[in-house]
Protein backbone atom coordinates (compact mmCIF):
# COMPACT_ATOMS: atom_id res chain seq x y z
CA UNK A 1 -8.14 -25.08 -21.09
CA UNK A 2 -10.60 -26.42 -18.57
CA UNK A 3 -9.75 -27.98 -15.19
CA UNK A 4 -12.01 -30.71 -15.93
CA UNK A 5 -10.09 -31.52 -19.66
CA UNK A 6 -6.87 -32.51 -17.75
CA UNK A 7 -5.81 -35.46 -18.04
CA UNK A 8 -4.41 -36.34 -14.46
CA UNK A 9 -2.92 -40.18 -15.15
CA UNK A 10 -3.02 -42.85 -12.52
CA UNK A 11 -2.78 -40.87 -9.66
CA UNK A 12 -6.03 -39.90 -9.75
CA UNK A 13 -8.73 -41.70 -8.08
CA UNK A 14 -12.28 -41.32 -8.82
CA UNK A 15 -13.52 -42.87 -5.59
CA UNK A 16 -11.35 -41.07 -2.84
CA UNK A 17 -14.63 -38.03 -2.97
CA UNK A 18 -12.15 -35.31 -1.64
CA UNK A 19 -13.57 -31.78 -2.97
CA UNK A 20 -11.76 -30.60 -6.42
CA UNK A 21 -9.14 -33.21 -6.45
CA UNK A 22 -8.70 -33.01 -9.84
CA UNK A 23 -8.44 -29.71 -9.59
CA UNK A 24 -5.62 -29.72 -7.24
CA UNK A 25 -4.11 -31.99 -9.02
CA UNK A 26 -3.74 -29.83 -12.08
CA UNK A 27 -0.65 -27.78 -12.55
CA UNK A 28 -2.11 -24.50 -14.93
CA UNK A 29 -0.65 -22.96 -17.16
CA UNK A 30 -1.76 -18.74 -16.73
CA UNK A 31 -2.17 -17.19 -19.91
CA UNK A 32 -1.55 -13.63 -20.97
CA UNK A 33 0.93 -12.69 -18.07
CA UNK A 34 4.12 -13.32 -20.75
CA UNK A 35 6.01 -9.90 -21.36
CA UNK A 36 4.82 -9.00 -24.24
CA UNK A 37 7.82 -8.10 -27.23
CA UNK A 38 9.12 -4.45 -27.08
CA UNK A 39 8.95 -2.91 -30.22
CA UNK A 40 11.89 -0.09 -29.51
CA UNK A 41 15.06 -1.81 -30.04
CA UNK A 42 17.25 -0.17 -28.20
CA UNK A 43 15.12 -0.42 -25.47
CA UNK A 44 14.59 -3.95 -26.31
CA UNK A 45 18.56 -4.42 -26.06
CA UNK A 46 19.23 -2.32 -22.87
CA UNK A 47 16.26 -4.54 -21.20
CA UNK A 48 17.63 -7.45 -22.10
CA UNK A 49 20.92 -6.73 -20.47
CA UNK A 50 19.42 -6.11 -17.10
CA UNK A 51 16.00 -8.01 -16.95
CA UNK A 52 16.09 -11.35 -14.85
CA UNK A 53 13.98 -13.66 -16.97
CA UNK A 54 11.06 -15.30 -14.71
CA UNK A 55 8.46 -18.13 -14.22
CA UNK A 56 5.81 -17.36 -11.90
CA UNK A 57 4.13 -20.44 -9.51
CA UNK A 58 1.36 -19.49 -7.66
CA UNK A 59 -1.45 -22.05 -5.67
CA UNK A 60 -4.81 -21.76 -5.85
CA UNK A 61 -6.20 -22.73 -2.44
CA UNK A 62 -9.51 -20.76 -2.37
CA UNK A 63 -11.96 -18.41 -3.91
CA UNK A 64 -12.95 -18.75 -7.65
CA UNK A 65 -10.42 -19.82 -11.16
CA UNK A 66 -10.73 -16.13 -11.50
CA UNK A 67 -9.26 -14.70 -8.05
CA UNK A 68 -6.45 -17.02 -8.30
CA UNK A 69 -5.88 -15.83 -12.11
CA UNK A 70 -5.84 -12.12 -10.81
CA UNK A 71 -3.72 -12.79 -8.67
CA UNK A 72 -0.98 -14.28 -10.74
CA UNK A 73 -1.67 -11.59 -13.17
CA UNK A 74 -0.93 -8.84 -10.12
CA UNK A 75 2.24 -10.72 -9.80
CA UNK A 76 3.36 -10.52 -13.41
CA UNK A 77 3.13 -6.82 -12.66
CA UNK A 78 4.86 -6.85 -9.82
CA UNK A 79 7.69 -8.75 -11.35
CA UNK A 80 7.98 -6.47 -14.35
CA UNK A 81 7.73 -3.36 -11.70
CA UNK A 82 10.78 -4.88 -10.11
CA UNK A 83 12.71 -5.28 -13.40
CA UNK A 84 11.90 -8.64 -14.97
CA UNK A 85 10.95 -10.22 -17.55
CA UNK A 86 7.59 -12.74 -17.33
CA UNK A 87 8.20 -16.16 -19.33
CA UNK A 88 5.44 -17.92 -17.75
CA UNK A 89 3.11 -18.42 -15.49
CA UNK A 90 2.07 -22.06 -13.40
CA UNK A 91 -0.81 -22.27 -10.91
CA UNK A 92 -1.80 -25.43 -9.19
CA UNK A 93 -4.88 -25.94 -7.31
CA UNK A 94 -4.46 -27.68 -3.79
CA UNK A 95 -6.01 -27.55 -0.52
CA UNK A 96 -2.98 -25.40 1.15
CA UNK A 97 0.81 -24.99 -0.01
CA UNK A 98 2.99 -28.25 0.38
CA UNK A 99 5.14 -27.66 3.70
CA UNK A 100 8.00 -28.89 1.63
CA UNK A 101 8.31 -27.34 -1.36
CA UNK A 102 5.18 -24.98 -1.91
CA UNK A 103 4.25 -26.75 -5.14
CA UNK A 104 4.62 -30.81 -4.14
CA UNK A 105 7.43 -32.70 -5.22
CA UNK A 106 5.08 -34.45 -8.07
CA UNK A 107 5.11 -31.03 -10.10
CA UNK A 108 8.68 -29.47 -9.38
CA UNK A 109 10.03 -31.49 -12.08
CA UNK A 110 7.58 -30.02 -14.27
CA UNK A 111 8.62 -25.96 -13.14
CA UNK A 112 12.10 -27.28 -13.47
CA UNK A 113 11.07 -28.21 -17.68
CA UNK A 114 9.61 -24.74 -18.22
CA UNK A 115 12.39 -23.03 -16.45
CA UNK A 116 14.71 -25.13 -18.59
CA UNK A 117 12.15 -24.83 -21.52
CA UNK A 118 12.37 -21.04 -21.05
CA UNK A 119 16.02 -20.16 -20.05
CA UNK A 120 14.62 -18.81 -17.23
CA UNK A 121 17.00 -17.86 -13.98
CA UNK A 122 14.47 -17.09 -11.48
CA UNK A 123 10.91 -18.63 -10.20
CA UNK A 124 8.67 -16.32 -8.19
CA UNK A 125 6.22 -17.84 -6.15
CA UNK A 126 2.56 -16.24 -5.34
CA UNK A 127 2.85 -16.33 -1.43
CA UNK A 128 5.59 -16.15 1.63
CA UNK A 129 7.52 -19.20 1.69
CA UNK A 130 9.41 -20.71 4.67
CA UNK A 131 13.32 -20.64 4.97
CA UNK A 132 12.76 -24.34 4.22
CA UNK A 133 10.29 -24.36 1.37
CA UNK A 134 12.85 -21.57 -0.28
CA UNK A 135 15.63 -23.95 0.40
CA UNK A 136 13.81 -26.97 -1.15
CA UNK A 137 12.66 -25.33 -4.23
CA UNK A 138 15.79 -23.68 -4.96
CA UNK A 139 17.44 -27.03 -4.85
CA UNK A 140 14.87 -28.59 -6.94
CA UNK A 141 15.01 -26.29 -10.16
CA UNK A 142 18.32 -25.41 -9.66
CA UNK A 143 17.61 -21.24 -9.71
CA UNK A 144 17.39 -18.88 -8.13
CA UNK A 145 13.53 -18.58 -5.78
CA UNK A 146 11.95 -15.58 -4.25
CA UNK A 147 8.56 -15.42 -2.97
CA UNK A 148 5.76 -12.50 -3.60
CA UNK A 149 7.20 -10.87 -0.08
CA UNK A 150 10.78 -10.17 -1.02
CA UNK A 151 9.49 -9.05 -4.33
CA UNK A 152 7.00 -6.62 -2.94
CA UNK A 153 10.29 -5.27 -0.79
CA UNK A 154 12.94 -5.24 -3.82
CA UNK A 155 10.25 -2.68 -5.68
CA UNK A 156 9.96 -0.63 -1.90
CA UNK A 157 13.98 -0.56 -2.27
CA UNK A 158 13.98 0.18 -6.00
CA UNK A 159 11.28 3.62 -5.22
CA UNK A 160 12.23 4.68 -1.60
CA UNK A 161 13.94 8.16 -2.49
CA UNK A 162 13.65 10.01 1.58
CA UNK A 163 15.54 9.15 4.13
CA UNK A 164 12.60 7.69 5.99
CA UNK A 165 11.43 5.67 3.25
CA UNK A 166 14.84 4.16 2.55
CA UNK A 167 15.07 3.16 6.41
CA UNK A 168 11.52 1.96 6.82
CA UNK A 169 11.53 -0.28 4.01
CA UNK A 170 15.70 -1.24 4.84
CA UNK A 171 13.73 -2.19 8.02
CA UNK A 172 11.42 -4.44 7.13
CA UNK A 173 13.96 -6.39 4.27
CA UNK A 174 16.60 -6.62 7.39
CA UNK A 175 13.11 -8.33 9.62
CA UNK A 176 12.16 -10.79 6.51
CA UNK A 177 15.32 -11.71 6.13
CA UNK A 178 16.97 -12.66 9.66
CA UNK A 179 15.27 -16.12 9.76
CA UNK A 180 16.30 -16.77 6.09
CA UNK A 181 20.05 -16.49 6.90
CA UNK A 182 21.42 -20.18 5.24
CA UNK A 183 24.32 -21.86 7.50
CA UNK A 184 25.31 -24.80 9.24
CA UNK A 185 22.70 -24.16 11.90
CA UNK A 186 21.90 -24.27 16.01
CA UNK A 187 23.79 -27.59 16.72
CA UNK A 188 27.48 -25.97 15.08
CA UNK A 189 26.62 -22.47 16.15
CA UNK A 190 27.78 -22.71 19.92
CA UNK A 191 30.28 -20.53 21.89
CA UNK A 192 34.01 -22.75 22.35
CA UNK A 193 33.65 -24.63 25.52
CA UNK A 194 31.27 -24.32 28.76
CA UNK A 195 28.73 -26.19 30.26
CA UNK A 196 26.26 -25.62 27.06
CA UNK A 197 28.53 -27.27 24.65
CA UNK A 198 29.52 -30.88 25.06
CA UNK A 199 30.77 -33.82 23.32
CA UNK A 200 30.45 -32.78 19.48
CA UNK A 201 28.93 -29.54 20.43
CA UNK A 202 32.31 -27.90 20.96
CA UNK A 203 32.94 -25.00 18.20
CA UNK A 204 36.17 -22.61 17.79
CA UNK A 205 34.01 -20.07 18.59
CA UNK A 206 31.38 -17.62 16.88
CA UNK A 207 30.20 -18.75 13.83
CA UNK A 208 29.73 -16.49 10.54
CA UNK A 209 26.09 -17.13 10.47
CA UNK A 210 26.09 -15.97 14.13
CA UNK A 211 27.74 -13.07 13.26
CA UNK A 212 25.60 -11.74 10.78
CA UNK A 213 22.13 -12.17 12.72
CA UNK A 214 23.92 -10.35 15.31
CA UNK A 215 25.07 -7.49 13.12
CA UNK A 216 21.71 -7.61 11.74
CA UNK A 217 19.92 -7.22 14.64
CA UNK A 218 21.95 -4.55 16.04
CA UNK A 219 21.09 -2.55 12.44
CA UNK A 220 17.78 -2.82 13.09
CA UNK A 221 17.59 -1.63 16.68
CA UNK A 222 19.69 1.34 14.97
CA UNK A 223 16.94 1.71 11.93
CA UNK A 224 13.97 1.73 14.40
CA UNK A 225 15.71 4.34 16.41
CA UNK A 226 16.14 6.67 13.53
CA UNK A 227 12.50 5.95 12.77
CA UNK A 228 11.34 6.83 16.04
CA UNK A 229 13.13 10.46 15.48
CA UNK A 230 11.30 11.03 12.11
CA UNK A 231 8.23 10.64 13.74
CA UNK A 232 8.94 13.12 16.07
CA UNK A 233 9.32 15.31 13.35
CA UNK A 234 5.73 13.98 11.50
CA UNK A 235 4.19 13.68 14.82
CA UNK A 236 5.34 17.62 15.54
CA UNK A 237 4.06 18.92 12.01
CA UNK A 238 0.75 16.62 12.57
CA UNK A 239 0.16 18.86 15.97
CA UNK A 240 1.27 22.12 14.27
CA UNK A 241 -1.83 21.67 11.59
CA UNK A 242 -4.07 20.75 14.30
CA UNK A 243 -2.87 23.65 16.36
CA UNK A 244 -4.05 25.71 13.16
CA UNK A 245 -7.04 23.79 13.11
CA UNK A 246 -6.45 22.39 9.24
CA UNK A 247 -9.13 19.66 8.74
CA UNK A 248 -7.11 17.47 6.96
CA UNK A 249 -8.05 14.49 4.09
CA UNK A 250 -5.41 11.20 3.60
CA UNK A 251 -5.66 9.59 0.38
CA UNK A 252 -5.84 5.32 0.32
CA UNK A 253 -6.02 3.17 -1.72
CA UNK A 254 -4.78 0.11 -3.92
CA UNK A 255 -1.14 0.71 -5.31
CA UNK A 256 -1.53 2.33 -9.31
CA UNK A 257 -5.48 3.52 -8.63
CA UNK A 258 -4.18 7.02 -9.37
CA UNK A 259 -3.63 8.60 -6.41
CA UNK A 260 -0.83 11.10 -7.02
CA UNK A 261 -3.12 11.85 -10.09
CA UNK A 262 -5.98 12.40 -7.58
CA UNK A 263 -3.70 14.71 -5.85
CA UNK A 264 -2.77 16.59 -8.36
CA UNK A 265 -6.09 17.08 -9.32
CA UNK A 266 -7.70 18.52 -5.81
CA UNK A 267 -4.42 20.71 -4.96
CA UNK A 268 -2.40 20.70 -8.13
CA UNK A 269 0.85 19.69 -6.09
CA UNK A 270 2.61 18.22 -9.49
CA UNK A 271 3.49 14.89 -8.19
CA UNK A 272 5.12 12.78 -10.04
CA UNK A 273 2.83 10.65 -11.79
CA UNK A 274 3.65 7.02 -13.13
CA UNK A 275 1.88 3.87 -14.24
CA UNK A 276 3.78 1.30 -12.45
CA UNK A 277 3.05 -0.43 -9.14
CA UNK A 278 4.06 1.32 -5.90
CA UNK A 279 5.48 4.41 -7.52
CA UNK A 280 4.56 6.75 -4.25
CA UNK A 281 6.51 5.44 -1.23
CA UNK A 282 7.17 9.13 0.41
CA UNK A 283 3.91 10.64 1.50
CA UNK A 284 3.23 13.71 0.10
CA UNK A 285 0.92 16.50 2.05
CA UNK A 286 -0.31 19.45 0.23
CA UNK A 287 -2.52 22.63 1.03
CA UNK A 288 -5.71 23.37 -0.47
CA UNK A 289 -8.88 25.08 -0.09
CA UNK A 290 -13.03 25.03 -0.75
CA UNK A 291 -14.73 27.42 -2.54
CA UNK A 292 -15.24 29.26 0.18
CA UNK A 293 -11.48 29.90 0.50
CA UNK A 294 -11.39 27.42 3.69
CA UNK A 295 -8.14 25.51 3.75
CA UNK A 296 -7.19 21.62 4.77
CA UNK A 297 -4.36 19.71 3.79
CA UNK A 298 -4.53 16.63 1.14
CA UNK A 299 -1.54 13.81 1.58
CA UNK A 300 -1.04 11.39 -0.91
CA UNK A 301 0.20 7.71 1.22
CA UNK A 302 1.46 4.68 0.02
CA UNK A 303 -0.05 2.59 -1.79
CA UNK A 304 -1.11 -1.21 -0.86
CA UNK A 305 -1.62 -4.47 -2.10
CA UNK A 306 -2.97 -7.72 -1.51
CA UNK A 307 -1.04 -9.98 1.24
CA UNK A 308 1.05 -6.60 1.96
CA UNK A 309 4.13 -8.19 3.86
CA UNK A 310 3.91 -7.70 7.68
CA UNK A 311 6.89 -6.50 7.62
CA UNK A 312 6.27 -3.24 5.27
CA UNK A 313 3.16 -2.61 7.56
CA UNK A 314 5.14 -2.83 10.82
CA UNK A 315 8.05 -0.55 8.97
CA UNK A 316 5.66 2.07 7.17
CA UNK A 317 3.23 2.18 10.54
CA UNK A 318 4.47 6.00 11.03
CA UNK A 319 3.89 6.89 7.71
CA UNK A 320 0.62 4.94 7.38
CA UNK A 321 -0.82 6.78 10.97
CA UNK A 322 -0.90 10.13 8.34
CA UNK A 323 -4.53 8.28 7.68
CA UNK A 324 -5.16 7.24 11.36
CA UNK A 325 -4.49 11.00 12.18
CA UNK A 326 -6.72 12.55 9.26
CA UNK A 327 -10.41 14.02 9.34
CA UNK A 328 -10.88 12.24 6.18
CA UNK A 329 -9.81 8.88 4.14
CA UNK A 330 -10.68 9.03 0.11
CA UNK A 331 -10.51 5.47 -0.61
CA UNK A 332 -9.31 5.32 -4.12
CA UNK A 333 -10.19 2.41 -6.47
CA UNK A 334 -9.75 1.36 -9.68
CA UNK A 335 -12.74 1.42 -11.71
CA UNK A 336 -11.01 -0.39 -14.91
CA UNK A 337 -9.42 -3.12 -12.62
CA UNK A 338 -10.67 -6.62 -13.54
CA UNK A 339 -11.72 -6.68 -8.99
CA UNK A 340 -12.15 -3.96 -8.02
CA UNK A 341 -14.08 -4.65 -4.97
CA UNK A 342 -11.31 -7.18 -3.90
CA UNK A 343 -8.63 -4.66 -4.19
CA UNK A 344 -11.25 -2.42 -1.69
CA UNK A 345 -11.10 -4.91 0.57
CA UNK A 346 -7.45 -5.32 0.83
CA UNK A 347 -7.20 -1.80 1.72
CA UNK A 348 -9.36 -2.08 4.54
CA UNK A 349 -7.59 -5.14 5.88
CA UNK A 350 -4.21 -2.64 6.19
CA UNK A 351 -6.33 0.74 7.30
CA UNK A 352 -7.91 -1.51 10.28
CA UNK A 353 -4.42 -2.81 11.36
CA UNK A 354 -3.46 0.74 11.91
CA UNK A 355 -6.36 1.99 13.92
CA UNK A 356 -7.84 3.72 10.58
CA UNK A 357 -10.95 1.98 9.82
CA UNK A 358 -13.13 4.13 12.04
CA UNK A 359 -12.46 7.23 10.07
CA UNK A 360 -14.94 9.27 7.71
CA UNK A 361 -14.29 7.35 4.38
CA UNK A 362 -15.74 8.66 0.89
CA UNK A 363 -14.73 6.02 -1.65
CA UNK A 364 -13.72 7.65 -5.15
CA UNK A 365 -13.77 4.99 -8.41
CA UNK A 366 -11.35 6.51 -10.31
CA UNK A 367 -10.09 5.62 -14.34
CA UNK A 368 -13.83 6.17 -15.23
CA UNK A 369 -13.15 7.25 -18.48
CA UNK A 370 -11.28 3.88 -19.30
CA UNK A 371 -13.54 1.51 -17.26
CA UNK A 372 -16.03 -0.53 -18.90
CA UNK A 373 -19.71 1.00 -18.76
CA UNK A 374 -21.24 -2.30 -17.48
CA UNK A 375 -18.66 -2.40 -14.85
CA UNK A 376 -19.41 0.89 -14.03
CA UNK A 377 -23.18 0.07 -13.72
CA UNK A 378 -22.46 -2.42 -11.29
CA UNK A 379 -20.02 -0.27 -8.99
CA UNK A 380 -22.91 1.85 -8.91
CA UNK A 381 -25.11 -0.13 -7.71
CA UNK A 382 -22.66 -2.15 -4.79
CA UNK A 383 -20.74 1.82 -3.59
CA UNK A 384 -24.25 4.42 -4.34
CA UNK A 385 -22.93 6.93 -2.22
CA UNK A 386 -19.23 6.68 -4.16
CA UNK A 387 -17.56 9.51 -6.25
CA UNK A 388 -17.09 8.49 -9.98
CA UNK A 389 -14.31 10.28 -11.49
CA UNK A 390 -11.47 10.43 -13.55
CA UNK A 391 -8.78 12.16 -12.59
CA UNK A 392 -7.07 11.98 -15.71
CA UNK A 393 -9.93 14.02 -17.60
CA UNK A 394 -11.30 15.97 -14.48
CA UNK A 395 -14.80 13.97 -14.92
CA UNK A 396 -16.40 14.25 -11.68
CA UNK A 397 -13.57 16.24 -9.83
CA UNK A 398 -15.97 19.65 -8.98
CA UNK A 399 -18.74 16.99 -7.20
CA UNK A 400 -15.81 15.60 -5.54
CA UNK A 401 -14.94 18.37 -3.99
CA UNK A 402 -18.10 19.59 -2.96
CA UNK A 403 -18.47 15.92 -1.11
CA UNK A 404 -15.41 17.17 0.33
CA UNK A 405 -15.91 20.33 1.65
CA UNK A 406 -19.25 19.01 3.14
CA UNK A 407 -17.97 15.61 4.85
CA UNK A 408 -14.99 18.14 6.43
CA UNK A 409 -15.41 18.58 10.07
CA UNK A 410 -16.74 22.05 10.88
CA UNK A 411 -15.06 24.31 13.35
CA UNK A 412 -16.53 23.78 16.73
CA UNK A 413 -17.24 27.61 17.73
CA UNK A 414 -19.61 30.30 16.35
CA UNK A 415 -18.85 33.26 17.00
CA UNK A 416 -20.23 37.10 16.41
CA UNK A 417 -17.58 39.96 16.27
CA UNK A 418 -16.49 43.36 15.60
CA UNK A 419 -13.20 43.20 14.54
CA UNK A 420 -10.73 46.42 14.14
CA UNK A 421 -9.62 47.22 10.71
CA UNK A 422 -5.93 46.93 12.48
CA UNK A 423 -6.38 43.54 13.05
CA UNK A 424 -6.58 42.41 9.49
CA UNK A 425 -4.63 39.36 10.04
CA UNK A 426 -7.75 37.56 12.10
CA UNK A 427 -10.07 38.10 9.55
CA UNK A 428 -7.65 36.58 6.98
CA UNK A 429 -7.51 33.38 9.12
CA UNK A 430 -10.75 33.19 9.99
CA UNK A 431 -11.11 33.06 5.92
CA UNK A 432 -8.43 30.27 6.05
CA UNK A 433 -9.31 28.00 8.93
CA UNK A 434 -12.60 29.02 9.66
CA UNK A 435 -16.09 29.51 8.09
CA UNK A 436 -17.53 32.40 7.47
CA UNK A 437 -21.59 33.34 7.44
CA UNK A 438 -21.84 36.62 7.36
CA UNK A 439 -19.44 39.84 7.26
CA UNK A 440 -20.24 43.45 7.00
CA UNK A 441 -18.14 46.70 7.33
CA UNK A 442 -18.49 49.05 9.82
CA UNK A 443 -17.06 52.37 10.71
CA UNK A 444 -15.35 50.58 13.76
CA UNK A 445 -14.06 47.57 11.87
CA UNK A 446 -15.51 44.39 10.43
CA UNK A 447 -18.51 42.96 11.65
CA UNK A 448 -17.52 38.82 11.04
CA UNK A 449 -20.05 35.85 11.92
CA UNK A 450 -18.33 32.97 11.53
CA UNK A 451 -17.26 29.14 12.72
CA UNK A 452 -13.98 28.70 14.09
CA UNK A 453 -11.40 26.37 16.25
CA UNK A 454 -11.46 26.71 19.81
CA UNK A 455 -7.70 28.57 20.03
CA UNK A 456 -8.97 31.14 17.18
CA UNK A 457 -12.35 31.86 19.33
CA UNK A 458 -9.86 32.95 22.02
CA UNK A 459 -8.25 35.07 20.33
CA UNK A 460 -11.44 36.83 19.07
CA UNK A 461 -12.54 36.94 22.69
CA UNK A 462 -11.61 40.64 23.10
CA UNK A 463 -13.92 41.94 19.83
CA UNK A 464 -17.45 39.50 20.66
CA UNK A 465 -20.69 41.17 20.24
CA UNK A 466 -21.73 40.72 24.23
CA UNK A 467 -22.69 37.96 25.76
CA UNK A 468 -23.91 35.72 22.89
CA UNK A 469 -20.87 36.33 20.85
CA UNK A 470 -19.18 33.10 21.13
CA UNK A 471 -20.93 30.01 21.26
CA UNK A 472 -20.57 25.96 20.33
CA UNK A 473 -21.39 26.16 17.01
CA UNK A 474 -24.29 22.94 16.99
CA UNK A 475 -26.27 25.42 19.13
């Protein structure tokens, strides 16, 4: 159905010239987001015993039919991830949200038919509402509302499975949901007597509401403290590899681009690999080396998503500094995904609020093999220095990691050495954390040019070849 067929009844006027009103005034119906029917039945029956049935309601404010469309189709995933069940899906066209109730009154009554229409029990909305817009609505259709932000942190609480995870994303619910707490309000939440209270203002005390933001804010001054031990821990492993000198790459991207499946491909760690949204919440780091037998260190990170809540990025800022911190980013995209290059874009909005955008970045199209070849044409042409590969099938992996190896800092010291056949161990991490150019073995011991670290070059101090055995390696 086009915008333009809808037939918008007496409100509409012809003559007012604002920009798309008929268009805003247009509640949509979003095909092909339903759940589709489950063909095992005993699946079918244990789903149906847990699955909250849902309408989604989303408003199109900018950008084309199509943006808003993937977006309501990103948020039928997320609902399913989560544990639902997709009935339908509304989008309206305005110039911003109402303040009141998201929609506008005029087309609540209409939600409220489909939900009834639908025996649905909850409505999902495609953006963060206010405390008051979630009261509103709620009232309105008589269910149960939650809005794109507490869905994205029920799936973080559904796949958090360290003890970091589970507080950082316990952190950032407990942070969305302080100013959401429903009671009586300011005016009836006043301390018994005093100066500040006054005629009618008088209470018997604390109220409950009170109570809880207090207990809540004291749980999250406890959660952040816990968090701030972890990364002493991350932060001491992060300085142990860079003590070793291990180069090492982060992989970013959009949530379910295949990252773990990257992973496993480069180091063959044997992550867990699923395809549902936001599977990887715990990073993962794993060793691995070039051809040459020079290691570095590949960690898998979280995925993201469009409009990622603040909160998550606040809570996961520790983990999400793993990319800050590396010597590499591959940016992983989706080469099948319907926009792609909005979904790259996202990912660079989240990488710049932690301090990562400055970083080397190699951008990797991955799901090649299932990708349309027009598509593929196209990414071609907008990303010509990308990696195209699939690391389902391997396609492209070997070229990968040659772009790898060569976009890898290199160590910062050449040097030229004889070193004894007793020391055996400084050759073998010269092979591991440096690079080596030449070797040859001599009656005295082996005769190693190579590149390595700083703190490895001073350790090879005693065995240099004269005065030109140790120099910065861009010489």
């Amino acid at each position: 159905m086009n915008i333009s067929d809808v037939d918008y009844g007496p409100e509409y006027d012809p003559t007012t010239g604002d920009l798309d009103l008929e268009a805003r005034q247009a509640l949509r119906r979003v095909g092909g987001i339903a759940s589709t029917e489950l063909e095992d039945v005993t699946d079918a029956e244990y789903r149906r015993l847990r699955l909250e049935q849902v309408v989604l309601v989303g408003v199109w404010t900018r950008g084309t039919l199509a943006d808003a469309e993937n977006s309501m189709t990103e948020l039928a995933a997320l609902a399913e991830t989560a544990g639902s069940q997709v009935m339908d899906g509304l989008l309206q066209r305005r110039y911003k949200p109402d303040s009141g109730t998201f929609i506008g009154s005029g087309k609540v009554r209409q939600v409220k038919d489909v939900v009834e229409a639908t025996g649905a029990d909850t409505v999902i909305c495609d953006g963060e509402l206010t405390p008051g817009q979630l009261i509103a609505l709620e009232k309105a259709v008589n269910v149960k509302v939650v809005d794109r932000t507490a869905l994205i942190l029920d799936i973080f609480a559904q796949h958090a499975k360290s003890a970091e995870g589970k507080a950082q994303v316990e952190l950032a619910q407990l942070q969305y949901l302080i100013p959401r707490l429903r009671g009586w309000g300011e005016a009836m939440s006043r301390q018994a007597g005093g100066a500040n209270g006054g005629v009618g203002l008088r209470g018997p005390g604390e109220t409950k509401l009170e109570t809880d933001r207090r207990h809540i804010r004291a749980r999250i001054a406890k959660l952040r403290k816990e968090l701030a031990k972890l990364e002493i821990t991350r932060a001491t492993k992060r300085e142990s590899r860079a003590k070793n000198e291990v180069p090492s790459v982060a992989i970013a991207g959009y949530t379910n681009a295949g990252k773990s499946s990257l992973l496993n491909r480069l180091t063959g760690a044997g992550i867990l690999v699923q395809d549902a949204l936001f599977a990887t919440l715990d990073t993962s780091t794993r060793r691995t080396e070039t051809d040459e037998g020079r290691q570095y260190t590949v960690s898998d990170t979280v995925g993201f998503v469009r409009h990622l809540p603040h909160q998550l990025v606040e809570a996961f800022r520790s983990t999400l500094e793993e990319v800050a911190e590396s010597d590499l980013v591959l940016h992983v995209v989706d080469g099948s995904h319907p926009d792609p290059l909005g979904q790259a874009e996202a990912v660079r909005t989240v990488l710049a609020e932690v301090g990562a955008d400055d970083i080397p970045e190699i951008v990797v199209v991955n799901k090649i093999d299932s990708s349309d070849p027009d598509d593929m044409m196209r990414l071609r042409s907008d990303w010509p220095q990308a990696e195209f590969v699939s690391a389902h099938t391997g396609e492209g992996i070997d070229k990968l990691k040659e772009r790898i190896d060569a976009e890898l800092p290199r160590p910062s010291v050449t040097v030229d050495a004889v070193v004894p056949y007793t020391r055996g161990d400084l050759v073998s991490r010269i092979r591991e954390h440096g690079e080596i150019l030449e070797v040859e073995h001599l009656p005295e011991g082996t005769h190693v040019q190579a590149r390595v670290g700083g703190a490895l070059a001073n350790e090879l101090a005693p065995f240099l070849n004269g005065d030109g055995g140790a120099r910065p390696a861009d010489e």
